[in-house]
Protein backbone atom coordinates (compact mmCIF):
# COMPACT_ATOMS: atom_id res chain seq x y z
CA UNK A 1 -13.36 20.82 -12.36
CA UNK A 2 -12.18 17.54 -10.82
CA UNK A 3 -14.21 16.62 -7.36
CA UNK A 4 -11.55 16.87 -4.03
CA UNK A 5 -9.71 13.78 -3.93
CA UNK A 6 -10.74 11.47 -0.85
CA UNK A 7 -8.04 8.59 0.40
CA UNK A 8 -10.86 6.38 2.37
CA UNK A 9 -9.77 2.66 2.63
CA UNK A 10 -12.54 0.36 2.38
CA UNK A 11 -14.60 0.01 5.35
CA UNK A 12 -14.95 -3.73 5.75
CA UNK A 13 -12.29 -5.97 4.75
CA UNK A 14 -12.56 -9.79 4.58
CA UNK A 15 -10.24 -12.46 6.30
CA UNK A 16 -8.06 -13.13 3.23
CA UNK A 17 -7.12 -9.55 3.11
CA UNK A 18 -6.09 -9.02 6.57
CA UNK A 19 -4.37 -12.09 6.07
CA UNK A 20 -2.60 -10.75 2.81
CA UNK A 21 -1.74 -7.28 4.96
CA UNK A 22 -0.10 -9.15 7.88
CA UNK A 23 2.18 -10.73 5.63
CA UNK A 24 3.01 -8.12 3.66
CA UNK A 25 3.96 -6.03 6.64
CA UNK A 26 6.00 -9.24 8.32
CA UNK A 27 7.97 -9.22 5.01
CA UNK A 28 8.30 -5.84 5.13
CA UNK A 29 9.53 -5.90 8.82
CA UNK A 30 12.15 -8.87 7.59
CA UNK A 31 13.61 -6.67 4.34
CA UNK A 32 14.33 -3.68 6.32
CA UNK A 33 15.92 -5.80 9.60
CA UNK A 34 18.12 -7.96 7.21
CA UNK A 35 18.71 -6.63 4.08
CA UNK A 36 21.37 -4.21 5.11
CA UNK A 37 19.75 -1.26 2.98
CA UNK A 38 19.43 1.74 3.94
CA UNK A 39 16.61 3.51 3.91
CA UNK A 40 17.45 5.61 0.58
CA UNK A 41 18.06 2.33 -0.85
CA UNK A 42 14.49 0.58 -0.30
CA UNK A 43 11.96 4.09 -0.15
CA UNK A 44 11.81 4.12 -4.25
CA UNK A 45 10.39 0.92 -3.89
CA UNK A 46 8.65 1.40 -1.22
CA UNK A 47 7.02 4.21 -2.51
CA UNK A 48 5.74 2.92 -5.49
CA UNK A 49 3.81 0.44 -3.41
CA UNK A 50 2.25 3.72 -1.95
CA UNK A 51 1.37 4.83 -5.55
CA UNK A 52 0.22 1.96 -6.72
CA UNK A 53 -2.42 1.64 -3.80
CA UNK A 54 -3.52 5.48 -4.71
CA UNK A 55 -3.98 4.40 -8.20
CA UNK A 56 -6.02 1.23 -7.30
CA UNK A 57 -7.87 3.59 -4.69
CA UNK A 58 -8.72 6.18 -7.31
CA UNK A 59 -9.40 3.29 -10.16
CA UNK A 60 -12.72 1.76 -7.64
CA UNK A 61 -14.06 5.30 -6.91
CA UNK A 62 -14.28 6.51 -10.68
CA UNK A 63 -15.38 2.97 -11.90
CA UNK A 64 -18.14 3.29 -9.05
């Protein structure tokens, strides 16, 4: 039986990564005020992003 999953991000993150983060959410900020999407229009992408960080998330814990 698989163990519970936990979503924990890391506890300590170095400079380059909050760095990474900020701009990723600036851009983020920019797409949704100027693209002229709606929001059905940029959540599949969106959303993979989300996936994508579970995966990574889950990837580190087993290959701990």
């Amino acid at each position: 039986m698989p163990s519970p999953m936990h979503w924990i991000a890391p506890s300590e993150k170095d400079t380059h990564t909050v760095a990474l983060e900020k701009r990723l959410l600036d851009a983020a900020d920019q797409f949704r005020a100027n693209s002229g999407l709606k929001s059905q229009e940029y959540s599949a992408p969106v959303l993979g992003l989300i996936f994508l960080r579970f995966a990574e998330v889950r990837f580190a814990a087993q290959r701990a």
